[in-house]
C-alpha atoms as a PDB file:
ATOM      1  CA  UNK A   1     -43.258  32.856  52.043  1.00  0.00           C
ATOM      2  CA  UNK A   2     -41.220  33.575  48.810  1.00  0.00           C
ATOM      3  CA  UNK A   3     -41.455  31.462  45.834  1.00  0.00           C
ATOM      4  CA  UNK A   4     -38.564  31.261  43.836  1.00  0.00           C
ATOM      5  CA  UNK A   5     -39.847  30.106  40.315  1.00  0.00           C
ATOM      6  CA  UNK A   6     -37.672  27.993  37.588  1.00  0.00           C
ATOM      7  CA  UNK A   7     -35.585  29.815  35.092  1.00  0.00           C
ATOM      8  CA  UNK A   8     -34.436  27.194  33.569  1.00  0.00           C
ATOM      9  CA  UNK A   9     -34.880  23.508  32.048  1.00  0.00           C
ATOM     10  CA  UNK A  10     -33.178  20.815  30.727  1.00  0.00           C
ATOM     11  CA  UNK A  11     -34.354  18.223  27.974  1.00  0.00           C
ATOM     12  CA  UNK A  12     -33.715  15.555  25.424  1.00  0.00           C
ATOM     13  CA  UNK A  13     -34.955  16.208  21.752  1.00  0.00           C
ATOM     14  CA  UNK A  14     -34.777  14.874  19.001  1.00  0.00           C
ATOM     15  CA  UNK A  15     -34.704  17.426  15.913  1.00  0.00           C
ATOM     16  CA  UNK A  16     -35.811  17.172  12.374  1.00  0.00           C
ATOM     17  CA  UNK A  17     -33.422  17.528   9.570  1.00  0.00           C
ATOM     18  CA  UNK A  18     -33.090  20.485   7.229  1.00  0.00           C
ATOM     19  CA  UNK A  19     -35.556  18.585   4.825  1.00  0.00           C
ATOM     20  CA  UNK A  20     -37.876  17.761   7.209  1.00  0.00           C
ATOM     21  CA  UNK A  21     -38.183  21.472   8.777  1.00  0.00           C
ATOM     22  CA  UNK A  22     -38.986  22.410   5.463  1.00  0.00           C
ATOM     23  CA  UNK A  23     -41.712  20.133   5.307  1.00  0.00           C
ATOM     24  CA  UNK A  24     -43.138  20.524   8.368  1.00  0.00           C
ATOM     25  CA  UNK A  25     -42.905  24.294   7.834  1.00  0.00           C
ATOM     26  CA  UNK A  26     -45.109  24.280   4.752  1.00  0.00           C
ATOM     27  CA  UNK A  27     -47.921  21.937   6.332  1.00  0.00           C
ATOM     28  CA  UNK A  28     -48.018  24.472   9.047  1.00  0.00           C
ATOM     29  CA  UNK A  29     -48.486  27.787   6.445  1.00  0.00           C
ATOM     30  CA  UNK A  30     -50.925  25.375   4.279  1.00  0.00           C
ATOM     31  CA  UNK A  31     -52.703  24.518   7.183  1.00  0.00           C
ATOM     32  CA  UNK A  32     -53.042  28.174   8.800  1.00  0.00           C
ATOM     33  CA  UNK A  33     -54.697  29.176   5.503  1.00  0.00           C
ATOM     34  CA  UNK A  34     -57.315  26.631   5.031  1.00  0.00           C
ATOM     35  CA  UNK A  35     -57.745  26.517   8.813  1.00  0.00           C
ATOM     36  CA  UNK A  36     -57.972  30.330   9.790  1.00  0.00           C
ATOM     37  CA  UNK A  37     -55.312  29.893  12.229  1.00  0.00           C
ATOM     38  CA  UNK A  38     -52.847  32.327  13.625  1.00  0.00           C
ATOM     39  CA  UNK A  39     -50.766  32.449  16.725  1.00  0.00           C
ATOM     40  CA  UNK A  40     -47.175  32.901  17.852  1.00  0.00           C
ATOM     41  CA  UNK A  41     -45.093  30.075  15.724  1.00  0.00           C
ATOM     42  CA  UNK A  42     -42.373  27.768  16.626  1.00  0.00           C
ATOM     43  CA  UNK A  43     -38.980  28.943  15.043  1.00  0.00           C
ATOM     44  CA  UNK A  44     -38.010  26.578  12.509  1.00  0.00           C
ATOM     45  CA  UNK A  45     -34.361  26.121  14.411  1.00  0.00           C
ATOM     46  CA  UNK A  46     -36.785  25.228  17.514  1.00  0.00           C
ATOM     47  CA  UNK A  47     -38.973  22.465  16.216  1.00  0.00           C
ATOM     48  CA  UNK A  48     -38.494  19.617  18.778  1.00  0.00           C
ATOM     49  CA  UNK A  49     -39.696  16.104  19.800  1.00  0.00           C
ATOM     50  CA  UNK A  50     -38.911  16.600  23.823  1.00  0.00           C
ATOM     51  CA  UNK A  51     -38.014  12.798  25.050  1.00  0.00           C
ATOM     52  CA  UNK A  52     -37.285  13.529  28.631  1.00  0.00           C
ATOM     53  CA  UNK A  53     -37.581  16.429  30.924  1.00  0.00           C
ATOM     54  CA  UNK A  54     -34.045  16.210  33.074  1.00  0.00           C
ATOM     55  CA  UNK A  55     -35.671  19.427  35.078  1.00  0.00           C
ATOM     56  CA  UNK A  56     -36.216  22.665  35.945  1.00  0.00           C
ATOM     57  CA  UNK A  57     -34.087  25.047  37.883  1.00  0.00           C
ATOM     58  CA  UNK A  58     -33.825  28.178  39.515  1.00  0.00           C
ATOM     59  CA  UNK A  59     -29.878  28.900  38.557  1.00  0.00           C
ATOM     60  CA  UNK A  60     -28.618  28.142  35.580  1.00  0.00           C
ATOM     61  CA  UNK A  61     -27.194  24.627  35.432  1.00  0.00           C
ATOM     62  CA  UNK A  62     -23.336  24.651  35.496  1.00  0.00           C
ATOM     63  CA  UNK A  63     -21.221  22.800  32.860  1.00  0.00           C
ATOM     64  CA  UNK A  64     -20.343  19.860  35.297  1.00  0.00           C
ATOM     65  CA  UNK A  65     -23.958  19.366  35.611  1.00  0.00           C
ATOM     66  CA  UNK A  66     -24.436  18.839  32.180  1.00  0.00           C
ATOM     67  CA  UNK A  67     -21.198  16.942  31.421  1.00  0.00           C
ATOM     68  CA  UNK A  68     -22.750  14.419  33.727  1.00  0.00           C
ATOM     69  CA  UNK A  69     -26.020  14.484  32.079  1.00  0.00           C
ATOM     70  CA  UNK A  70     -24.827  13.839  28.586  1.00  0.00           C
ATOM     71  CA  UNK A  71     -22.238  11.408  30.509  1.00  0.00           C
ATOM     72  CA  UNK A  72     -25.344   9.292  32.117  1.00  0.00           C
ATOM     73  CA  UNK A  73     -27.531   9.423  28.726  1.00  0.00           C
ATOM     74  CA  UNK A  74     -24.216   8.332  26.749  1.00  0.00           C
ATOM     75  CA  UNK A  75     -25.206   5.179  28.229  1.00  0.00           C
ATOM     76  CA  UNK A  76     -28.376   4.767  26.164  1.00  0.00           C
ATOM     77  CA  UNK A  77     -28.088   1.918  23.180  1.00  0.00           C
ATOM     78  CA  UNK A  78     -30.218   2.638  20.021  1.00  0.00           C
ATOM     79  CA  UNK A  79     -29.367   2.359  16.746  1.00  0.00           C
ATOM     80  CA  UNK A  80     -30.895   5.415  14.252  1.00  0.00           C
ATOM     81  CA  UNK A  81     -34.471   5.040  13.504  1.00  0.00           C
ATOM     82  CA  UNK A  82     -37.159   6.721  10.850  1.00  0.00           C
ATOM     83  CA  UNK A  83     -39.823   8.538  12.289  1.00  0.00           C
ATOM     84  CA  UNK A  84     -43.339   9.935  10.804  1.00  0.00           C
ATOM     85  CA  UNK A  85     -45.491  12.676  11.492  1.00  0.00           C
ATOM     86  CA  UNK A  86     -48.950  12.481   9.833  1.00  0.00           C
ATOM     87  CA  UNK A  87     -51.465  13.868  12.144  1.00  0.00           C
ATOM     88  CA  UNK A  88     -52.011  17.435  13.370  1.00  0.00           C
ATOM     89  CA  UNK A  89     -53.981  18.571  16.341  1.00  0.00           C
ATOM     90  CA  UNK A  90     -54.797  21.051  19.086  1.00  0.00           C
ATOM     91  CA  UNK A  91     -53.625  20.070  22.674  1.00  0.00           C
ATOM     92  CA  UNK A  92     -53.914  22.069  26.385  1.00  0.00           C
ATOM     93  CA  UNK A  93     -53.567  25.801  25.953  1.00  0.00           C
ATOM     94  CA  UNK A  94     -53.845  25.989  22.576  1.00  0.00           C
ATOM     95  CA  UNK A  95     -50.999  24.224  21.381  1.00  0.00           C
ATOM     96  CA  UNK A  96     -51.031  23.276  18.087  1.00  0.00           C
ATOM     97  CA  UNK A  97     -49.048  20.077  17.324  1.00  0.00           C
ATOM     98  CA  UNK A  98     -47.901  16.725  14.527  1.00  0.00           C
ATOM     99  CA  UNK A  99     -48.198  13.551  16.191  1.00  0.00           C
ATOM    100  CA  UNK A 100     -46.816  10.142  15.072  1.00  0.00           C
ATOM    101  CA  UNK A 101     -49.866   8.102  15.817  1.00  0.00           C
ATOM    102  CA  UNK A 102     -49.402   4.838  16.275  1.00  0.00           C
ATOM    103  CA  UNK A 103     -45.954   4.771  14.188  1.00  0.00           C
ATOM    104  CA  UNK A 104     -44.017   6.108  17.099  1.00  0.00           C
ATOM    105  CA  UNK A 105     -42.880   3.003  18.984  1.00  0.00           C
ATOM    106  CA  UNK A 106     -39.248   4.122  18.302  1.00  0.00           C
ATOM    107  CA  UNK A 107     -39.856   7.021  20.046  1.00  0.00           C
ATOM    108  CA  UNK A 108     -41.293   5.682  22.974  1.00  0.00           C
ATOM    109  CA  UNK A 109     -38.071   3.494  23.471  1.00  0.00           C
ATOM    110  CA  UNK A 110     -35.678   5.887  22.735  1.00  0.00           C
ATOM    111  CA  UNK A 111     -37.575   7.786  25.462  1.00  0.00           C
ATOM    112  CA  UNK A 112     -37.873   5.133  28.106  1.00  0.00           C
ATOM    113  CA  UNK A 113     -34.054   3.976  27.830  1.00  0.00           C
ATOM    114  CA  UNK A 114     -33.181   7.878  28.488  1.00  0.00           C
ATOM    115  CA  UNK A 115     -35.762   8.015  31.455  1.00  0.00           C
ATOM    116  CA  UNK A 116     -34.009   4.470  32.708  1.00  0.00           C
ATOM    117  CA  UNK A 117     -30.728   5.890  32.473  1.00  0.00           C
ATOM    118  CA  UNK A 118     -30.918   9.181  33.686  1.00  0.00           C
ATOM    119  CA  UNK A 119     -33.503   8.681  36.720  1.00  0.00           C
ATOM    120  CA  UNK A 120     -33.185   4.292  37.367  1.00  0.00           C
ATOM    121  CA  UNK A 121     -35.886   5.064  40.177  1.00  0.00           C
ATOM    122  CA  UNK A 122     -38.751   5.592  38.378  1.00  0.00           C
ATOM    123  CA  UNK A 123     -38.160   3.000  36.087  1.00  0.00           C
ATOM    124  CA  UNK A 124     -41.009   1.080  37.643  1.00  0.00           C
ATOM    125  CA  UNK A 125     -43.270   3.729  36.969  1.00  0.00           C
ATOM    126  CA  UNK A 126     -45.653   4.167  34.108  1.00  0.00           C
ATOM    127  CA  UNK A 127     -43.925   6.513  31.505  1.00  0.00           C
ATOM    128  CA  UNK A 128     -46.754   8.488  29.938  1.00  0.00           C
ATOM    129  CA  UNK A 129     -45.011  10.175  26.632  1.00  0.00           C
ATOM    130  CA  UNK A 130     -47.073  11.196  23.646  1.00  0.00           C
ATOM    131  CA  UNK A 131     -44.810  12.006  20.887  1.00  0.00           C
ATOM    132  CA  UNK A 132     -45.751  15.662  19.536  1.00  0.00           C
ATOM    133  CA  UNK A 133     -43.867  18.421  18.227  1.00  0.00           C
ATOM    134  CA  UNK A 134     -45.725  21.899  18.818  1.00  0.00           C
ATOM    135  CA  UNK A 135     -45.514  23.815  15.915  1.00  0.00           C
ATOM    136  CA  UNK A 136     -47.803  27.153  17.210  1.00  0.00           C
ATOM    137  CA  UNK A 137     -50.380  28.498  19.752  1.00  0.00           C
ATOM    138  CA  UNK A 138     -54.111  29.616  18.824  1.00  0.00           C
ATOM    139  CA  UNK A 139     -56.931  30.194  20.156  1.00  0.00           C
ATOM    140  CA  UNK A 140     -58.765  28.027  17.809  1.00  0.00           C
ATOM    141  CA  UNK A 141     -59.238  24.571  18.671  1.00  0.00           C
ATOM    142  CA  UNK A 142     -58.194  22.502  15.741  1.00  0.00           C
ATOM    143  CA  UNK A 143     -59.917  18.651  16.197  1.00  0.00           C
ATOM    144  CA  UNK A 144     -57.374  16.148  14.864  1.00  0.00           C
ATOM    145  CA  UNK A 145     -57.156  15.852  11.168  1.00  0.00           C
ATOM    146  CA  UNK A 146     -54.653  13.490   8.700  1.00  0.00           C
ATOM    147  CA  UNK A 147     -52.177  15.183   6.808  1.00  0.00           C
ATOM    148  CA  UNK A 148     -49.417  14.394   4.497  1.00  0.00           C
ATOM    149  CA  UNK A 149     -46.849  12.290   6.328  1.00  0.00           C
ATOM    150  CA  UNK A 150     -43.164  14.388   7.114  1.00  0.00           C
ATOM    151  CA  UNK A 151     -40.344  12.266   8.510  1.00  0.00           C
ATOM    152  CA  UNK A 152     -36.960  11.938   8.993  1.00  0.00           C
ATOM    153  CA  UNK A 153     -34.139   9.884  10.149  1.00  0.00           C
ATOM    154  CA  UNK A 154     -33.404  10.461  14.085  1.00  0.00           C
ATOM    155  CA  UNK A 155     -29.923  10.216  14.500  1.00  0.00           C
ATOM    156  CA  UNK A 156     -28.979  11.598  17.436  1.00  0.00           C
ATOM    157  CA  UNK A 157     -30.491  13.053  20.672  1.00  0.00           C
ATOM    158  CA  UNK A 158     -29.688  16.526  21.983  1.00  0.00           C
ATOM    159  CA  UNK A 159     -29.646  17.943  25.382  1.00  0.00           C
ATOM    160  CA  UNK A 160     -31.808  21.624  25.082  1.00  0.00           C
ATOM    161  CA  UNK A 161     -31.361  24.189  27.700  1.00  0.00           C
ATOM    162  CA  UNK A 162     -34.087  26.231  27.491  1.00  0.00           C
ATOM    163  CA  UNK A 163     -34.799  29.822  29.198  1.00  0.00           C
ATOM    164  CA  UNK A 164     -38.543  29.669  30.546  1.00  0.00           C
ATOM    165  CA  UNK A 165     -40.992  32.288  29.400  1.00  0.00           C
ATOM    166  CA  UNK A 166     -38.188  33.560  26.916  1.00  0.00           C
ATOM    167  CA  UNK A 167     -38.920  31.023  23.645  1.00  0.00           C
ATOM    168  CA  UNK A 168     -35.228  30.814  23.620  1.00  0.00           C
ATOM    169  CA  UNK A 169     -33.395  27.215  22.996  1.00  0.00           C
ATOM    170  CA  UNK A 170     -29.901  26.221  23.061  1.00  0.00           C
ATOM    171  CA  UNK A 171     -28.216  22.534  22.368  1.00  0.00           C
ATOM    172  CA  UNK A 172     -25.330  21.672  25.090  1.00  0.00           C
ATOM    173  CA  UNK A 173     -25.014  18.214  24.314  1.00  0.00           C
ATOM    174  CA  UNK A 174     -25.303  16.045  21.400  1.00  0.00           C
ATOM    175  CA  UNK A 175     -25.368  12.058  21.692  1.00  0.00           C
ATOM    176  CA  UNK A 176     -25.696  10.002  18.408  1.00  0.00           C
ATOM    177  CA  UNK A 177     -27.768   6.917  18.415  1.00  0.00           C
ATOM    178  CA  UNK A 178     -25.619   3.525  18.230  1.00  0.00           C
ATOM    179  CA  UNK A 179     -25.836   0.186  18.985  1.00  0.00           C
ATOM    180  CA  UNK A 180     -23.132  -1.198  21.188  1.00  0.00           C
ATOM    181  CA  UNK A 181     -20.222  -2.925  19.662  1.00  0.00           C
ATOM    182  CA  UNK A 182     -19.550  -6.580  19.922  1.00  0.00           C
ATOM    183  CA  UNK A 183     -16.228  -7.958  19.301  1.00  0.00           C
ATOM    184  CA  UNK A 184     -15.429 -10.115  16.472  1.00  0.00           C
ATOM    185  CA  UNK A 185     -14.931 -13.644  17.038  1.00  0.00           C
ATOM    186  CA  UNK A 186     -11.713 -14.668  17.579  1.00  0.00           C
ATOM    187  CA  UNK A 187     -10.049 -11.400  18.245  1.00  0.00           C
ATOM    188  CA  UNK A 188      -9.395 -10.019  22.200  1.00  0.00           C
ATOM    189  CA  UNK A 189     -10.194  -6.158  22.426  1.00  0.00           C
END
């Protein structure tokens, strides 16, 4: 039997700003010196929050496919949020990542309302997300630690198609955050 293995994956992110990059860039160089770290980094342009997984495939997904993703996640109401990074840690196979600790609960519903609108059958489910951003690999297994705080304003959301195996991202679809308008009183739209 032949397996035919992904090539390809969809995802919501949300990205840090220019500022924030910076940041976050610095804590990592800082932190591979006093640590003794070293491994393949994430490219600054590639530093990611991943919300929701849309999927994998073995073709490349055609432009109708993701017009209809952005479409269905166009749906999701959230007005822009601030979000904080302040702890650093090793995860599974030696990825070295920030997480928001318990100042994430933005995050989580931002992520839930995509999952909800893009896939309404498992909304019953239990939504396991950990908001991380992977900012290398090593070998060595970093415990969690505190570290100065980075942030940012999350303004949008932005559909990622990603090559597997070949570190390469690319945005297709931007959304920004909003809350839906009500009309004024007194006036017919």
């Amino acid at each position: 039997m032949i397996t035919v293995r992904p090539t390809d994956r969809l995802f919501f992110a949300v990205r840090p700003d220019a500022e924030a990059v910076e940041a976050i860039c610095s804590a990592r160089r800082k932190l591979c010196e006093k640590a003794g770290l070293a491994g393949p980094e994430i490219p600054p342009d590639q530093l990611h929050v991943t919300l929701w997984r849309v999927g994998d495939y073995v073709v490349p997904p055609t432009a109708e496919d993701i017009d209809a993703i952005v479409r269905q996640a166009g749906t999701v109401e959230m007005p822009p949020f601030r979000v904080s990074f302040g702890c650093v840690q090793s995860l599974s196979r030696g990825a070295l990542v920030l997480s928001a600790g318990r100042g994430s609960t933005d995050l989580e519903r931002l992520s839930t309302r995509l999952r909800d609108a893009l896939n309404p059958a498992s909304a019953e489910r239990k939504h396991a997300f950990r908001p991380h951003m992977t900012l290398m690999r090593s070998d060595k297994i970093l415990p969690e630690r505190r570290i100065r705080a980075t942030g940012w304003t999350v303004r949008e959301i932005v559909l990622v198609h990603s090559l597997l195996g070949k570190a390469t991202h690319r945005p297709v679809g931007r959304l920004p955050l909003r809350t839906r308008q009500l009309p004024l009183p007194g006036f017919d739209f």
